[in-house]
N, C-alpha and C. Protein backbone atom coordinates (compact mmCIF):
# COMPACT_ATOMS: atom_id res chain seq x y z
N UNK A 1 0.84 -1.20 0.00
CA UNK A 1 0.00 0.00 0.00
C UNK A 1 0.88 1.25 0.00
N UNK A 2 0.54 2.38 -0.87
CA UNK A 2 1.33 3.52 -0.95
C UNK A 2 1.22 4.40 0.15
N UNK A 3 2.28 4.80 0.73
CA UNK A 3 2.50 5.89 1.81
C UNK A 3 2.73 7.54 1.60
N UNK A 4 2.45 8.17 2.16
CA UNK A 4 3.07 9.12 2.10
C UNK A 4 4.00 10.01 2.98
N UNK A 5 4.63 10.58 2.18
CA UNK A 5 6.06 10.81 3.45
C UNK A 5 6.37 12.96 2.69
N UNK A 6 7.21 13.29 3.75
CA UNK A 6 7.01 14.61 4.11
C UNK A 6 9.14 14.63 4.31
N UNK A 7 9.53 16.18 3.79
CA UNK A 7 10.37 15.87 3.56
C UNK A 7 10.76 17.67 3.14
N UNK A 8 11.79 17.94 3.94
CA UNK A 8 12.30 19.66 3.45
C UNK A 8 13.82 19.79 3.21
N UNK A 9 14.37 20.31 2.52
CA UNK A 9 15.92 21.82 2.85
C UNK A 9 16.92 20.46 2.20
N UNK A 10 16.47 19.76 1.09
CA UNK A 10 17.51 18.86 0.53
C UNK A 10 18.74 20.09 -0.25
N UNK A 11 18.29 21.31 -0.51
CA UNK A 11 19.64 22.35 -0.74
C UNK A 11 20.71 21.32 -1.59
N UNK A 12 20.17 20.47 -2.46
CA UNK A 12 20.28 19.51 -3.34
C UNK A 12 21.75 20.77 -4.49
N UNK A 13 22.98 20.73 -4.43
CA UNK A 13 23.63 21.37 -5.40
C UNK A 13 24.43 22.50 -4.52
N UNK A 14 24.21 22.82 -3.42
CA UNK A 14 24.87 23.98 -2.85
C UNK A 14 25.95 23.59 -1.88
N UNK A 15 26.95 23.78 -2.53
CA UNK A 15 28.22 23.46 -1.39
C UNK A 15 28.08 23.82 -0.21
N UNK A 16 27.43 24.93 -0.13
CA UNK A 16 27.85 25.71 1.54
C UNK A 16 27.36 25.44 2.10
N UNK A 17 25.78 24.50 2.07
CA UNK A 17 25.27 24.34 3.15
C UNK A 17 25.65 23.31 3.64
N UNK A 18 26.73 21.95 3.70
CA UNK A 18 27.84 21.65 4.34
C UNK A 18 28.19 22.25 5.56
N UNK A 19 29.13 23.39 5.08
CA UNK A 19 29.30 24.20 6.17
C UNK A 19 28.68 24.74 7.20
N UNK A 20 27.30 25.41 6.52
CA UNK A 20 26.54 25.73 6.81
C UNK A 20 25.95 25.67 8.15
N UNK A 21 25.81 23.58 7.73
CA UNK A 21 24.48 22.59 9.01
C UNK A 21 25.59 21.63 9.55
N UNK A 22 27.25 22.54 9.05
CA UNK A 22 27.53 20.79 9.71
C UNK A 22 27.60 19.50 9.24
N UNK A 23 26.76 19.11 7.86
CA UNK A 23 26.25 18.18 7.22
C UNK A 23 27.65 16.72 7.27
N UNK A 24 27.62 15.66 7.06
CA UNK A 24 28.59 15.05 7.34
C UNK A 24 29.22 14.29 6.15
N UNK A 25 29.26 15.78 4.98
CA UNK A 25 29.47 15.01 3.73
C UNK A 25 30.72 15.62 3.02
N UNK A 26 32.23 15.36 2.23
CA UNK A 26 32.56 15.55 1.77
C UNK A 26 32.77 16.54 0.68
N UNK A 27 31.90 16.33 -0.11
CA UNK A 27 31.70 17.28 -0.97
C UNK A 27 30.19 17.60 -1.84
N UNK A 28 30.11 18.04 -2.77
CA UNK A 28 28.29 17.98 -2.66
C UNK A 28 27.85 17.12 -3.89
N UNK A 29 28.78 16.47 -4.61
CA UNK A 29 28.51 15.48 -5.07
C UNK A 29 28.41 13.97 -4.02
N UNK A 30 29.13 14.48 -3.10
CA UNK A 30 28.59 13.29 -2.53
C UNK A 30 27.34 13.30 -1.18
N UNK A 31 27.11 14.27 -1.23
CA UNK A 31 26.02 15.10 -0.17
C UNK A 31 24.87 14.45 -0.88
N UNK A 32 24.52 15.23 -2.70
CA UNK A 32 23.47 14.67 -3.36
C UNK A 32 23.50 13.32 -3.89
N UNK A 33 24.61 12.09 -3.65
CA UNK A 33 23.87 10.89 -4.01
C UNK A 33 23.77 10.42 -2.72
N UNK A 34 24.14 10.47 -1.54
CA UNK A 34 23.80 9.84 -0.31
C UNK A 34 22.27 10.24 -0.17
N UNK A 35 21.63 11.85 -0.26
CA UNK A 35 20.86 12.04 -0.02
C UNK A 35 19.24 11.36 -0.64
N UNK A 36 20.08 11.02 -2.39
CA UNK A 36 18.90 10.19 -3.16
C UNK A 36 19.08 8.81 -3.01
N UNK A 37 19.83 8.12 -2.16
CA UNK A 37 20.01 6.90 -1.34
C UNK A 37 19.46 6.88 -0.54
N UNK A 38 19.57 8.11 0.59
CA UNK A 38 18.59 7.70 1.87
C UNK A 38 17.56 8.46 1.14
N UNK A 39 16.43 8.84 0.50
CA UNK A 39 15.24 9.29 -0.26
C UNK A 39 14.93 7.95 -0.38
N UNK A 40 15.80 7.09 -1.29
CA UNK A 40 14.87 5.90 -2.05
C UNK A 40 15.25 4.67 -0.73
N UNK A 41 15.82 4.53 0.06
CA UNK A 41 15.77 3.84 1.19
C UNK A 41 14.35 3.51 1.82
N UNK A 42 13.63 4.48 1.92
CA UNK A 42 11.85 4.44 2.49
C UNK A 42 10.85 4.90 1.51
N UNK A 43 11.42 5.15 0.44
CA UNK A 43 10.40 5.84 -0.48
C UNK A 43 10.16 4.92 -1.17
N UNK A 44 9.11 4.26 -2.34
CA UNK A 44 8.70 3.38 -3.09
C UNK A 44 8.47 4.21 -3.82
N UNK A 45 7.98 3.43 -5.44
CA UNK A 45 7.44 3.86 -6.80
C UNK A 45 6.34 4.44 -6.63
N UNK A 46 5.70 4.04 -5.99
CA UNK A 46 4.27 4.14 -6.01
C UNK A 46 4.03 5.11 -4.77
N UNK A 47 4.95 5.87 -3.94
CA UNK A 47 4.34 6.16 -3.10
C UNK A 47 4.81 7.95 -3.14
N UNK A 48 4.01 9.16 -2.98
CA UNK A 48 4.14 10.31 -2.23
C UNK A 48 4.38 11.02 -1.35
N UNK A 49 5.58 12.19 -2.22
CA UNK A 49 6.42 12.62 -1.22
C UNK A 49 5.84 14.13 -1.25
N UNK A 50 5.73 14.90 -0.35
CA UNK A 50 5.55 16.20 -0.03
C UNK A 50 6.76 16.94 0.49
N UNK A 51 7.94 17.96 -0.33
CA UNK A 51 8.79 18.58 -0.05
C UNK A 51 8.70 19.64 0.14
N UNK A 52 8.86 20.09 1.34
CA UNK A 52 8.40 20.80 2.01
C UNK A 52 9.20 22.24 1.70
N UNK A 53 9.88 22.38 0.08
CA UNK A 53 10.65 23.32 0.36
C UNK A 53 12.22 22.98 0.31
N UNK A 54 13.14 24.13 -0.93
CA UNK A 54 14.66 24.04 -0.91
C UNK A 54 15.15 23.19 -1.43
N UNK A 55 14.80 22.48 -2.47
CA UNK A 55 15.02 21.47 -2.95
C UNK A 55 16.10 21.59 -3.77
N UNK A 56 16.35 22.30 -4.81
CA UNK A 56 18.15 21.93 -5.99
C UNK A 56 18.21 23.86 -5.68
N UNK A 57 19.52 23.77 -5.43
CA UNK A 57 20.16 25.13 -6.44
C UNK A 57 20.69 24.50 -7.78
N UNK A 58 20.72 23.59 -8.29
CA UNK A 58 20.88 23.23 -9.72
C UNK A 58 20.11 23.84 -10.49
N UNK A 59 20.84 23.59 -11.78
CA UNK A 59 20.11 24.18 -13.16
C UNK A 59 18.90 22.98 -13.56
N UNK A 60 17.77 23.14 -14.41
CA UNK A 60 16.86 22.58 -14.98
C UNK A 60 17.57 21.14 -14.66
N UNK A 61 18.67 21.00 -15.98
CA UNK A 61 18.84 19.35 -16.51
C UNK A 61 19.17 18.84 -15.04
N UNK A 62 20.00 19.22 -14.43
CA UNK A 62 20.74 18.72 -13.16
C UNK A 62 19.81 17.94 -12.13
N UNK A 63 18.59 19.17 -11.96
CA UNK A 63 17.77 19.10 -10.95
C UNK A 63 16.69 18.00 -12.20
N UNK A 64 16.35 17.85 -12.60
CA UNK A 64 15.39 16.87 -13.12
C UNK A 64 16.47 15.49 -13.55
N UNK A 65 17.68 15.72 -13.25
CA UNK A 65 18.27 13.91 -13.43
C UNK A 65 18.07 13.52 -12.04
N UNK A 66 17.97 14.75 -10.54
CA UNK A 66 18.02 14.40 -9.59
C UNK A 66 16.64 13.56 -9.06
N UNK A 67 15.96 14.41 -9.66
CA UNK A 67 14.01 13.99 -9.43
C UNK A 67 13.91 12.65 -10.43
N UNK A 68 14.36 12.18 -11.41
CA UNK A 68 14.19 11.31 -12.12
C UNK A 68 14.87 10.30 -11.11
N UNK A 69 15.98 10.59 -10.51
CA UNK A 69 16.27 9.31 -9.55
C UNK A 69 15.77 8.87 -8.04
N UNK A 70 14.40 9.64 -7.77
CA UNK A 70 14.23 10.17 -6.49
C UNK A 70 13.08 8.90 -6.93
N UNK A 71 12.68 8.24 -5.82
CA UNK A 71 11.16 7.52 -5.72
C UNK A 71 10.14 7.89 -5.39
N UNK A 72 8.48 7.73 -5.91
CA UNK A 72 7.81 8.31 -5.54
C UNK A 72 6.97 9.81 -6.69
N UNK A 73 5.52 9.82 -6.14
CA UNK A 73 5.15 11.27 -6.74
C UNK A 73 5.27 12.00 -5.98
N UNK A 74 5.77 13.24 -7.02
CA UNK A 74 6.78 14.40 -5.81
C UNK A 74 6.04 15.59 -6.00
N UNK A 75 5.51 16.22 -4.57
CA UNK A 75 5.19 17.46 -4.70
C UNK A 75 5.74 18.49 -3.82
N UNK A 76 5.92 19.43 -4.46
CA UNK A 76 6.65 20.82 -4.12
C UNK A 76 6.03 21.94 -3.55
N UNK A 77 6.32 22.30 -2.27
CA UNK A 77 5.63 23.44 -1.72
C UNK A 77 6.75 24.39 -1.68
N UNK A 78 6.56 25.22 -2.68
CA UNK A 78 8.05 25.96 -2.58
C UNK A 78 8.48 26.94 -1.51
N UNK A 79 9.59 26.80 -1.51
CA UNK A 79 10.86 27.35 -0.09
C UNK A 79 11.44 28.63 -0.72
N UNK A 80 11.74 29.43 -0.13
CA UNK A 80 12.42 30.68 0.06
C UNK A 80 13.56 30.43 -0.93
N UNK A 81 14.22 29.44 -0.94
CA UNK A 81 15.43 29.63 -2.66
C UNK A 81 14.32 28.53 -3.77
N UNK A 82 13.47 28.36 -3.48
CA UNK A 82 12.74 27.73 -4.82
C UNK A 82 12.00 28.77 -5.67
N UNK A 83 11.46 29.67 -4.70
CA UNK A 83 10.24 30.90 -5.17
C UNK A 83 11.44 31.95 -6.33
N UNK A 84 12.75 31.48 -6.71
CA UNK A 84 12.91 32.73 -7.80
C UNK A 84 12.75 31.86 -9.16
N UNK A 85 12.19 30.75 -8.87
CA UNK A 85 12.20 30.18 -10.60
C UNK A 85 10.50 29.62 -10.41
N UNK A 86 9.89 29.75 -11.42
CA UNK A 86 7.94 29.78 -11.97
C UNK A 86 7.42 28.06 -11.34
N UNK A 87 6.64 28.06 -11.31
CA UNK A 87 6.04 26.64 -10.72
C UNK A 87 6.10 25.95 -12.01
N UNK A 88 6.14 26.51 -13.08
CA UNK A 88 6.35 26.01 -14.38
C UNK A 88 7.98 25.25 -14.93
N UNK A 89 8.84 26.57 -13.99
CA UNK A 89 10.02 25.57 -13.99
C UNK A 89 10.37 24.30 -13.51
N UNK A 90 9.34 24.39 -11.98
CA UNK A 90 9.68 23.26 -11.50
C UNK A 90 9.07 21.82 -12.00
N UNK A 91 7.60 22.18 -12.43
CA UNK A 91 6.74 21.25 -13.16
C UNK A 91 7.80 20.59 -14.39
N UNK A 92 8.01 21.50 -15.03
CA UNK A 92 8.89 21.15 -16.03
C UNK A 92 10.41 20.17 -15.82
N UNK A 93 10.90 20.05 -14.29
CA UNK A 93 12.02 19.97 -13.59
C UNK A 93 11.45 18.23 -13.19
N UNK A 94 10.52 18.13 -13.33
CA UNK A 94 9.74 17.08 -12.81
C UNK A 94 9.44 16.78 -11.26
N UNK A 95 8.41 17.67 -10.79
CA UNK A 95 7.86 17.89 -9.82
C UNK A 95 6.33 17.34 -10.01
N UNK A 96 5.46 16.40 -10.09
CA UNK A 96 4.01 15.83 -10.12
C UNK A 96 3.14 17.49 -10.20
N UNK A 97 3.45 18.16 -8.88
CA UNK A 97 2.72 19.29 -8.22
C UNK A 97 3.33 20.37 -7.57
N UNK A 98 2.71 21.21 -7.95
CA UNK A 98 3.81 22.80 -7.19
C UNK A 98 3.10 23.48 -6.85
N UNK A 99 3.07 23.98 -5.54
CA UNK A 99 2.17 24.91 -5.07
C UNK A 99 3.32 26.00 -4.28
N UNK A 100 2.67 27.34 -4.48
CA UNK A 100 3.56 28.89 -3.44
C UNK A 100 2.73 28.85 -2.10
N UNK A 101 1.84 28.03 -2.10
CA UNK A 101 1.45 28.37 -0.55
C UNK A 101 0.69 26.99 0.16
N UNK A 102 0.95 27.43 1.40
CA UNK A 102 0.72 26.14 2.30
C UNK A 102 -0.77 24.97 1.84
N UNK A 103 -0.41 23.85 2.59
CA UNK A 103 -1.13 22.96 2.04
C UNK A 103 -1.54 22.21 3.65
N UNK A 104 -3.43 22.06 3.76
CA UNK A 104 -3.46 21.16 4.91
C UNK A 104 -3.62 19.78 4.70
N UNK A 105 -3.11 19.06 5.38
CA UNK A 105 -3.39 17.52 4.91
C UNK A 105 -4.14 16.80 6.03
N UNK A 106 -4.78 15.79 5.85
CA UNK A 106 -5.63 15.34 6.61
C UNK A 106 -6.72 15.88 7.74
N UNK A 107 -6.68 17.23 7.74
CA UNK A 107 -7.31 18.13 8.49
C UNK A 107 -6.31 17.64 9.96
N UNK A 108 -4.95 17.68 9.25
CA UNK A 108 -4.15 17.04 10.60
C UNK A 108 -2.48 18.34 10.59
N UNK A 109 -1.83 18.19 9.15
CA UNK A 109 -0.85 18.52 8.91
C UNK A 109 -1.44 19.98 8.57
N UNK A 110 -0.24 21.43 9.17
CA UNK A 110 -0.23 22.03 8.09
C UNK A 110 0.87 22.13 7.35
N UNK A 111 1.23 21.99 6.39
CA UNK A 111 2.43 22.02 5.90
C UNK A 111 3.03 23.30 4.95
N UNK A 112 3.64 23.79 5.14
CA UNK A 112 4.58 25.04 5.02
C UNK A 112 6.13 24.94 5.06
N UNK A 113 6.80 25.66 4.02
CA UNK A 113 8.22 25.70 4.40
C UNK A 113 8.76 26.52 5.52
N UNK A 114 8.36 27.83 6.01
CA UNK A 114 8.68 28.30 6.92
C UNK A 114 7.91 27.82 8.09
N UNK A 115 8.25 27.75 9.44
CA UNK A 115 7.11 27.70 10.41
C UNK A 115 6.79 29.21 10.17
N UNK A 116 4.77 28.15 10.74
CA UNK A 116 3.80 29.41 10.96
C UNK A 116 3.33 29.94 11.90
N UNK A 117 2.75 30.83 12.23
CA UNK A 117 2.46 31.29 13.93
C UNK A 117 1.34 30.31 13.74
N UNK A 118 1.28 29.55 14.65
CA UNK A 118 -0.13 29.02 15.00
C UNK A 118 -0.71 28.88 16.48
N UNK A 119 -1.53 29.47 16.85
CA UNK A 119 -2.15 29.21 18.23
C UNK A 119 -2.77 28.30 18.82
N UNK A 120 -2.19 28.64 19.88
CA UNK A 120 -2.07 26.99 20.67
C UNK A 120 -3.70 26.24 20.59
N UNK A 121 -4.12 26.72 20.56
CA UNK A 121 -5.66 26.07 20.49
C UNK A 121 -6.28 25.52 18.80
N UNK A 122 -5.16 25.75 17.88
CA UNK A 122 -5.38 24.86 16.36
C UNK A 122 -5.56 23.82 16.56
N UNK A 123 -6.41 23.25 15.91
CA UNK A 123 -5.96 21.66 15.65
C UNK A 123 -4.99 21.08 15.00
N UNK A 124 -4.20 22.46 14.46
CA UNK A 124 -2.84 21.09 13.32
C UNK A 124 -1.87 21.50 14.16
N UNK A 125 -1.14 20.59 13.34
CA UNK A 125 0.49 20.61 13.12
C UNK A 125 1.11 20.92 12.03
N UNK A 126 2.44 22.24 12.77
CA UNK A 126 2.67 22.81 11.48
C UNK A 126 4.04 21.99 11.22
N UNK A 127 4.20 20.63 10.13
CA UNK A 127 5.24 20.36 9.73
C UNK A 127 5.63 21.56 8.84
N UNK A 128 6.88 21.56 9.13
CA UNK A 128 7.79 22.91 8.05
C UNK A 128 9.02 22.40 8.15
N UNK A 129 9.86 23.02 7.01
CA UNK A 129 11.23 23.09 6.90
C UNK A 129 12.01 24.34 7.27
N UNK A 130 12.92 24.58 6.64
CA UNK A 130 13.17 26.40 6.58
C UNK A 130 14.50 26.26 7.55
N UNK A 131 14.32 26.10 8.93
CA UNK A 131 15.04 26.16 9.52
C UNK A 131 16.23 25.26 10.15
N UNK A 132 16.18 24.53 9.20
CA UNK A 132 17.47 23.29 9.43
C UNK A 132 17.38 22.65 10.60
N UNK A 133 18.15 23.49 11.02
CA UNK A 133 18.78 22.10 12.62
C UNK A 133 18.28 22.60 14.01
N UNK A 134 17.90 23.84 13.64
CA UNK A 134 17.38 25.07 14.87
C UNK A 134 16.02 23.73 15.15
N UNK A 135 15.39 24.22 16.12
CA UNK A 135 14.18 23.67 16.47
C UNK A 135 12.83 25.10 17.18
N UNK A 136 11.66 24.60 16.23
CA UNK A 136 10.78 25.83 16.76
C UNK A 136 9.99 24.98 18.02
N UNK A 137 10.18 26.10 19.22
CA UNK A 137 9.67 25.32 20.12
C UNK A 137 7.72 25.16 20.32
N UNK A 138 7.13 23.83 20.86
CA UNK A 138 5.98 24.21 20.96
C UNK A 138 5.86 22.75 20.70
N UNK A 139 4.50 22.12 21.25
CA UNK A 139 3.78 20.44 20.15
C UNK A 139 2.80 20.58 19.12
N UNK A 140 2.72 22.21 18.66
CA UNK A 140 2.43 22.33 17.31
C UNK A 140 2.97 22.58 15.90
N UNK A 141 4.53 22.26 16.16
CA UNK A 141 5.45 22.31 15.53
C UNK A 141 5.92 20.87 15.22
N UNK A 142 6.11 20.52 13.78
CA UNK A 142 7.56 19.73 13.19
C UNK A 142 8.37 19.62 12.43
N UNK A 143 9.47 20.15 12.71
CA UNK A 143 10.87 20.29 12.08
C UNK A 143 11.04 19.17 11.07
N UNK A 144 10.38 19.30 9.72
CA UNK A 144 10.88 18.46 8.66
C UNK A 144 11.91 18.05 8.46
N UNK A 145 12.85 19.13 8.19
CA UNK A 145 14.30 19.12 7.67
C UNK A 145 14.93 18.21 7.59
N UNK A 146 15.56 17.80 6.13
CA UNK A 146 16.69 16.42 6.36
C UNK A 146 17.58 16.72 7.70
N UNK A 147 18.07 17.79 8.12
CA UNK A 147 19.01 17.25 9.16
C UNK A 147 18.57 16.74 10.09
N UNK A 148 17.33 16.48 10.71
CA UNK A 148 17.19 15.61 11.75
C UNK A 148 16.72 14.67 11.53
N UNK A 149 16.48 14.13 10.44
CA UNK A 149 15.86 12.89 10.27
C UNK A 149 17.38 12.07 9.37
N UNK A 150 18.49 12.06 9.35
CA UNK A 150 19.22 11.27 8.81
C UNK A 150 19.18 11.65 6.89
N UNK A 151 18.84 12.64 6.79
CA UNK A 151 18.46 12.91 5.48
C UNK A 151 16.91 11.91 4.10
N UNK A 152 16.36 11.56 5.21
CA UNK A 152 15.25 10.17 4.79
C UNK A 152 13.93 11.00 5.05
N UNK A 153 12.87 11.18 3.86
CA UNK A 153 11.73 11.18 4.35
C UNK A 153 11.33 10.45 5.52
N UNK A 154 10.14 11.18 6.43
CA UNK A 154 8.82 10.66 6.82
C UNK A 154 8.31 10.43 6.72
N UNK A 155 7.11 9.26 7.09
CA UNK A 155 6.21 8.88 6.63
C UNK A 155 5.01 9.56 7.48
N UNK A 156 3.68 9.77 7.21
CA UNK A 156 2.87 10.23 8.13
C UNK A 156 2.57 9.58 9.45
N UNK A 157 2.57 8.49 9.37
CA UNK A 157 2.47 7.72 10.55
C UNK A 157 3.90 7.89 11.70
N UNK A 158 4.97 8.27 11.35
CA UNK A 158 6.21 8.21 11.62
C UNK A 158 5.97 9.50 12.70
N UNK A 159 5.41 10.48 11.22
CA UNK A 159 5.16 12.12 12.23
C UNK A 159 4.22 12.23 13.42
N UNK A 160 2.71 11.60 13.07
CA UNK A 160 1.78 11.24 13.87
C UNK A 160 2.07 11.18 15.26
N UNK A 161 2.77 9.73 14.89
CA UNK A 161 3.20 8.84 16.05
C UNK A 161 3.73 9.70 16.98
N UNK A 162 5.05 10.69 16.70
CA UNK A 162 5.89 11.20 17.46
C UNK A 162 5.49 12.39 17.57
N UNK A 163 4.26 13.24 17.57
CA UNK A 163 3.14 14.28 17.96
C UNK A 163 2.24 13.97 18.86
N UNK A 164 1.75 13.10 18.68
CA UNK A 164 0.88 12.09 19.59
C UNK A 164 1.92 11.96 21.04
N UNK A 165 3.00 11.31 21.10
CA UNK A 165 3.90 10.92 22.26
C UNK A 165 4.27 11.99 22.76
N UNK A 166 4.78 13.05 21.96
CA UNK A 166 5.22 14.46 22.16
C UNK A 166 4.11 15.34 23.59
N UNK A 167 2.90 14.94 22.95
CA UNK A 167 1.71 15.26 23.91
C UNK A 167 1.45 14.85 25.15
N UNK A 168 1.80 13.51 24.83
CA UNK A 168 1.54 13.22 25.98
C UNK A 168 2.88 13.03 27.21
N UNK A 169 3.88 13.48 26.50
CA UNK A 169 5.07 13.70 27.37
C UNK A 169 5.11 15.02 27.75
C-alpha cells in the first residue's frame, strides 16, 4: 500500500550548506547521491512525497536527473530559494505538483516551508522546513528538515506517532 512521506531543505547542489548545518558530507557530489540513497531507502514507486521546500540550487537538466532518480510522486511546496524560478520551472524539472502556498493535509498537517504562527488552540500541526537544525519550540510544531531525520523522508504515521507521544510527554 502507498505511503506518504514529508520531507524539506535537501539544498540539493549547494556546497555551503555543508558548512553551513555541519552536514557530514565531503563534498556535494557526494552530499546529493547519499541524499537520493537515503530518499529511495523508504520511499517506493508508487508512493508520495511532499517537499516541504529548498530542494536543488541546480540548473533545470541537473535538478530533473536528480528527481528522475528520487522515488515516488513528488510534490513541491516551494521554499524561500525555490520561489525565484515559476512553478512552471519546476513542473517542467519534474515535480508531479507545485504549489507557493501552504497545504493542509488530513485536516491534521499544516504544511509550510517556513514555520507558521499558529495558536495553541489549532488543531494542526505545522510540519515545516526552513530552519534546518534550529528547532521551533511548541507540540504544534515539526521540524521536517533532512538534518534531523538522517536525510530520509517521513512517513505520516512516523510524524503522527511522534506528535501524539510528544503530547503526551
Amino acid at each position: 500500500m502507498a505511503k506518504d512521506f514529508f520531507t524539506s531543505d535537501h539544498h540539493f547542489g549547494h556546497k555551503h550548506i555543508i558548512d553551513f548545518e555541519s552536514r557530514p558530507f565531503a563534498d556535494v557530489g557526494q552530499m546529493n547521491e547519499a541524499m537520493i540513497v537515503s530518499w529511495n531507502s523508504v520511499v517506493g514507486k508508487e508512493d508520495k512525497v511532499f517537499h516541504l521546500g529548498d530542494f536543488s540550487f541546480l540548473n533545470k537538466d541537473a535538478t530533473k536527473d536528480i528527481l528522475t532518480k528520487l522515488n515516488g510522486y513528488k510534490v513541491l511546496i516551494m521554499g524561500n530559494h525555490d520561489r525565484g524560478r515559476s512553478r512552471a520551472w519546476w513542473l517542467d524539472a519534474g515535480f508531479a505538483e507545485v504549489t507557493e502556498h501552504p497545504l493542509i493535509y488530513k485536516d491534521f498537517f499544516f504544511l509550510s516551508h517556513e514555520p507558521m504562527y499558529m495558536n495553541k488552540h489549532m488543531p494542526y500541526v505545522n510540519v515545516h522546513g526552513h530552519i534546518h537544525s534550529q528547532k521551533y519550540e511548541g507540540k504544534n510544531y515539526f521540524n521536517i528538515c533532512v538534518e534531523h531525520w538522517g536525510y530520509k523522508p517521513l512517513s505520516f504515521e512516523e510524524i503522527r506517532d511522534a506528535v501524539v507521544v510528544s503530547e503526551e510527554g
